[in-house]
Protein backbone atom coordinates (compact mmCIF):
# COMPACT_ATOMS: atom_id res chain seq x y z
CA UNK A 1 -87.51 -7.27 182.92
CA UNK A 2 -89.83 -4.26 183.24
CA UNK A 3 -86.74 -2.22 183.08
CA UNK A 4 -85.71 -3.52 179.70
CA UNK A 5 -89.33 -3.48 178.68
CA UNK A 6 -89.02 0.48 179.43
CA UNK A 7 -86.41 1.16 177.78
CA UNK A 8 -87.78 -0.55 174.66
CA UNK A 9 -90.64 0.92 174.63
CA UNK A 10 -88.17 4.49 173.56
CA UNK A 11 -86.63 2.79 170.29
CA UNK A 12 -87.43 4.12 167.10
CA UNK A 13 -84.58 2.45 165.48
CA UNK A 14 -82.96 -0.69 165.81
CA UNK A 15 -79.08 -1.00 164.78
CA UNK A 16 -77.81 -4.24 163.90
CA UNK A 17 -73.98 -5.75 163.64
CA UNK A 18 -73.91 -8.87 160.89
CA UNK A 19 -71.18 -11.37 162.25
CA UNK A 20 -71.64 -12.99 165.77
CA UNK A 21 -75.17 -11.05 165.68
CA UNK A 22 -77.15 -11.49 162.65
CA UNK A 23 -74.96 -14.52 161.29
CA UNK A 24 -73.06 -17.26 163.47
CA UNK A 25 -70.10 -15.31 163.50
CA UNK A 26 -68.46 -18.04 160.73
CA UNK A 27 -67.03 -16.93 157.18
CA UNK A 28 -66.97 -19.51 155.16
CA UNK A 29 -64.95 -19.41 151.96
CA UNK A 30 -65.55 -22.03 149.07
CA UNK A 31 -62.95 -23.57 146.71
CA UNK A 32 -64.03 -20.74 144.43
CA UNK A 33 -63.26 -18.09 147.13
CA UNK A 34 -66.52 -17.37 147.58
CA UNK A 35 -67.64 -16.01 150.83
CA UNK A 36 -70.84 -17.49 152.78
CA UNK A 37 -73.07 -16.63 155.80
CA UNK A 38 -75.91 -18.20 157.67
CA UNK A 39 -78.77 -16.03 158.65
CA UNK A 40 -81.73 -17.11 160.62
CA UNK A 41 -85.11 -16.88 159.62
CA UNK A 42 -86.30 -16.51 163.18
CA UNK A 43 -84.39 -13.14 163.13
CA UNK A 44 -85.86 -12.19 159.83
CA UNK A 45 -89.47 -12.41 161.18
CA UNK A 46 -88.58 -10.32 164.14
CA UNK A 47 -87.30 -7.47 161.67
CA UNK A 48 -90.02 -7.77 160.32
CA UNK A 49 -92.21 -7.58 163.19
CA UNK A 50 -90.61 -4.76 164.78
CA UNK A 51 -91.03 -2.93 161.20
CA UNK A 52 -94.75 -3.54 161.24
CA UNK A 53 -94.50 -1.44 164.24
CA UNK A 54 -92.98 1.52 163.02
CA UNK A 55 -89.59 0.86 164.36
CA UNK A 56 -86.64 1.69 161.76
CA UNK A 57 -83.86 -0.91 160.99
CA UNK A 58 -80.44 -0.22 160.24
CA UNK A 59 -77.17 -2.46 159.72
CA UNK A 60 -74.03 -1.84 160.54
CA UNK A 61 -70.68 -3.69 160.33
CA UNK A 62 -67.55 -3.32 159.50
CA UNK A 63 -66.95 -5.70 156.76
CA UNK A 64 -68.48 -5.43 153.17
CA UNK A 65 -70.11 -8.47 151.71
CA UNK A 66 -72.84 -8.68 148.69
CA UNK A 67 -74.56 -10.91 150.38
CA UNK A 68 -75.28 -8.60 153.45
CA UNK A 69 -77.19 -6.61 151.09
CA UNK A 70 -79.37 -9.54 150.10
CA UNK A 71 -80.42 -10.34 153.39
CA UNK A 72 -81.32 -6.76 154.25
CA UNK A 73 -82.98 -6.25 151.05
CA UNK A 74 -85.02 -9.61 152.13
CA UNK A 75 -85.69 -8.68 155.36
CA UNK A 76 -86.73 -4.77 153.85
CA UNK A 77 -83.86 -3.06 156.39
CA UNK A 78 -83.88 0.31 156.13
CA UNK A 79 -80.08 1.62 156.45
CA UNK A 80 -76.99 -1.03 155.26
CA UNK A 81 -73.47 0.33 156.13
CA UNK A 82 -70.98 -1.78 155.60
CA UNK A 83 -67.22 -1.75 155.95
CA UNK A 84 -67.43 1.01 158.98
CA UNK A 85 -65.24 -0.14 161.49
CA UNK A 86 -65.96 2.92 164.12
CA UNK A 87 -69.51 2.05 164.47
CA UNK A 88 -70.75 4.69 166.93
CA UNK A 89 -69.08 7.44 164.29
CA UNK A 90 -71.34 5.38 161.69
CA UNK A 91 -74.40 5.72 163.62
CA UNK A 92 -73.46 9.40 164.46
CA UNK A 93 -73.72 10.39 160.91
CA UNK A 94 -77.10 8.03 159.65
CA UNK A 95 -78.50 9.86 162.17
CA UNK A 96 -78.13 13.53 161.02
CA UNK A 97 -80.64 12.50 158.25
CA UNK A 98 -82.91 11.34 160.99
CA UNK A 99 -85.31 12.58 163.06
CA UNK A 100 -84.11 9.87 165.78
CA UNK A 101 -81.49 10.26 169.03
CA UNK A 102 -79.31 8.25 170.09
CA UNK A 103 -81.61 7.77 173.10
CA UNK A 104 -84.27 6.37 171.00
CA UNK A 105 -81.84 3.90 169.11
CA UNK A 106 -81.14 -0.38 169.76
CA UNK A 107 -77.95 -1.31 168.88
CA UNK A 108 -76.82 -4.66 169.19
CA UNK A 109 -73.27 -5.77 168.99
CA UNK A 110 -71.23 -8.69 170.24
CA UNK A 111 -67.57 -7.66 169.78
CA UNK A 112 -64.87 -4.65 170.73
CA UNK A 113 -65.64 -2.35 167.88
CA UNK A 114 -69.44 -2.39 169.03
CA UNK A 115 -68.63 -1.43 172.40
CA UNK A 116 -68.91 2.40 171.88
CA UNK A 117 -71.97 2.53 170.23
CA UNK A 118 -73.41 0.15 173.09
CA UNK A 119 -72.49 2.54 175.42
CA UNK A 120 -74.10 5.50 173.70
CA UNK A 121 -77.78 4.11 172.48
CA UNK A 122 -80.84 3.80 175.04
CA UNK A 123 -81.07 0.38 174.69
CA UNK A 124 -77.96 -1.97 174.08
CA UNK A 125 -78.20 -5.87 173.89
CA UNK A 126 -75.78 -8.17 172.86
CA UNK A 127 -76.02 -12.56 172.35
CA UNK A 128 -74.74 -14.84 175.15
CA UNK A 129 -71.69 -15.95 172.96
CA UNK A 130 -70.36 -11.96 172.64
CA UNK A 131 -66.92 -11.03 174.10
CA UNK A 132 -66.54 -10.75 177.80
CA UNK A 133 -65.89 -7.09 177.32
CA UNK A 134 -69.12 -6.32 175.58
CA UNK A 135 -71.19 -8.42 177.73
CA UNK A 136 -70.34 -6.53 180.87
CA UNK A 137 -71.50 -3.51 179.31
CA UNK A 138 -75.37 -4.45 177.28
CA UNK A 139 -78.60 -3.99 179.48
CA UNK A 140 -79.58 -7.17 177.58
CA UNK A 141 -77.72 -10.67 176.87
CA UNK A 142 -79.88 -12.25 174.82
CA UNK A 143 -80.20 -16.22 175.71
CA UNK A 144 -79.30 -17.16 172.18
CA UNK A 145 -76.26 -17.51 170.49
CA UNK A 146 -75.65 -14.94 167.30
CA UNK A 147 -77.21 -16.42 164.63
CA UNK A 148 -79.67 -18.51 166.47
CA UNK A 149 -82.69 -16.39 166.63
CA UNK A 150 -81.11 -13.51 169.31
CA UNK A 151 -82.04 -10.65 167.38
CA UNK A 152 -85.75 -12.24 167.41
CA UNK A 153 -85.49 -11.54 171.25
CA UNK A 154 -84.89 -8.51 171.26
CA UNK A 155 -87.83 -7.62 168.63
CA UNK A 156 -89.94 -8.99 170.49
CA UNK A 157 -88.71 -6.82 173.43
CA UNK A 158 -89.62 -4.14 171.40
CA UNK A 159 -93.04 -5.10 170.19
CA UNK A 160 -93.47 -5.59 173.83
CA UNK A 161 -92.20 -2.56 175.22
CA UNK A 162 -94.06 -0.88 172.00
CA UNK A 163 -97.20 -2.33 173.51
CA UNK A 164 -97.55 -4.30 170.32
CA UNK A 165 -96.45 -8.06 170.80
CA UNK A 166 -100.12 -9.32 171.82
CA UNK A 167 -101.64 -7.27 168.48
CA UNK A 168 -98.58 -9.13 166.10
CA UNK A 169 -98.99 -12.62 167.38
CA UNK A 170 -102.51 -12.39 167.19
CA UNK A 171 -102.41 -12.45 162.92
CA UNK A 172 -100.71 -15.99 163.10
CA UNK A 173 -103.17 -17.51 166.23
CA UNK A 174 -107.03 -18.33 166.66
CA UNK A 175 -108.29 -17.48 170.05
């Protein structure tokens, strides 16, 4: 743990995938055709969190939705790229504009086109459901299912490995 902990204590900017990570990994089309995801709030409140301590947030995925922009306009993500389906070429060229390494990023995927950019970031995580491929190659499975609060364990990680958790939950408890 104090190894992960380490390592998240270098991010500066947390890269997210949208289905299987952020949502369940279900698309859900109506009699209308219209296309629906499930977030989790859980998730949104670790964004949130690991904003608060200076860490940048950034989505990436390879399809396009409207209501992927929604969400990360909710949740006040930084970077939304969408309908990229080389994601470590995507993450090459958001960070040109940045003053951030690939070292220094998170990126959390849970499928095959993920895989690269796992391999290149300082700190890759994926959720217990991902493919068997990507989970042989994250420093962290997450105990959570995509979807299902995951991406809140890694924030935390970070606020943690920030040196920041205790500071965060303390607004929300009396001691």
């Amino acid at each position: 743990m104090q190894d992960l902990i380490q390592a998240a204590s270098k991010v500066k900017l947390l890269v997210l995938d949208v289905d299987g990570i952020l949502s369940n990994g279900y698309i859900i089309y109506d009699g209308e055709e219209i296309e629906t995801k499930c977030f989790n709030v859980k998730d949104g409140m670790g964004i949130k969190a690991v904003k608060w301590a200076g860490v940048k947030t950034a989505i990436i995925t390879g399809r396009s939705s409207p209501m992927v922009n929604k969400r990360a306009k909710e949740m006040g993500i930084d970077y939304v790229i969408q309908g990229r389906d080389d994601k470590l070429e995507a993450l090459n060229q958001l960070l040109l504009d940045l003053p951030i390494s690939l070292e220094q990023c998170a990126y959390m995927g849970d499928d095959l086109p993920d895989i690269k950019a796992l391999q290149s970031v300082g700190f890759s995580a994926t959720v217990a459901n991902a493919h068997a491929e990507v989970l042989s190659r994250v420093m962290m499975v997450t105990t959570r299912a995509g979807g299902e609060g995951a991406v809140r364990e890694v924030c935390d990680l970070i606020l943690k490995g920030h040196g920041k958790y205790e500071q965060y939950i303390s607004q929300y408890v009396l001691d």
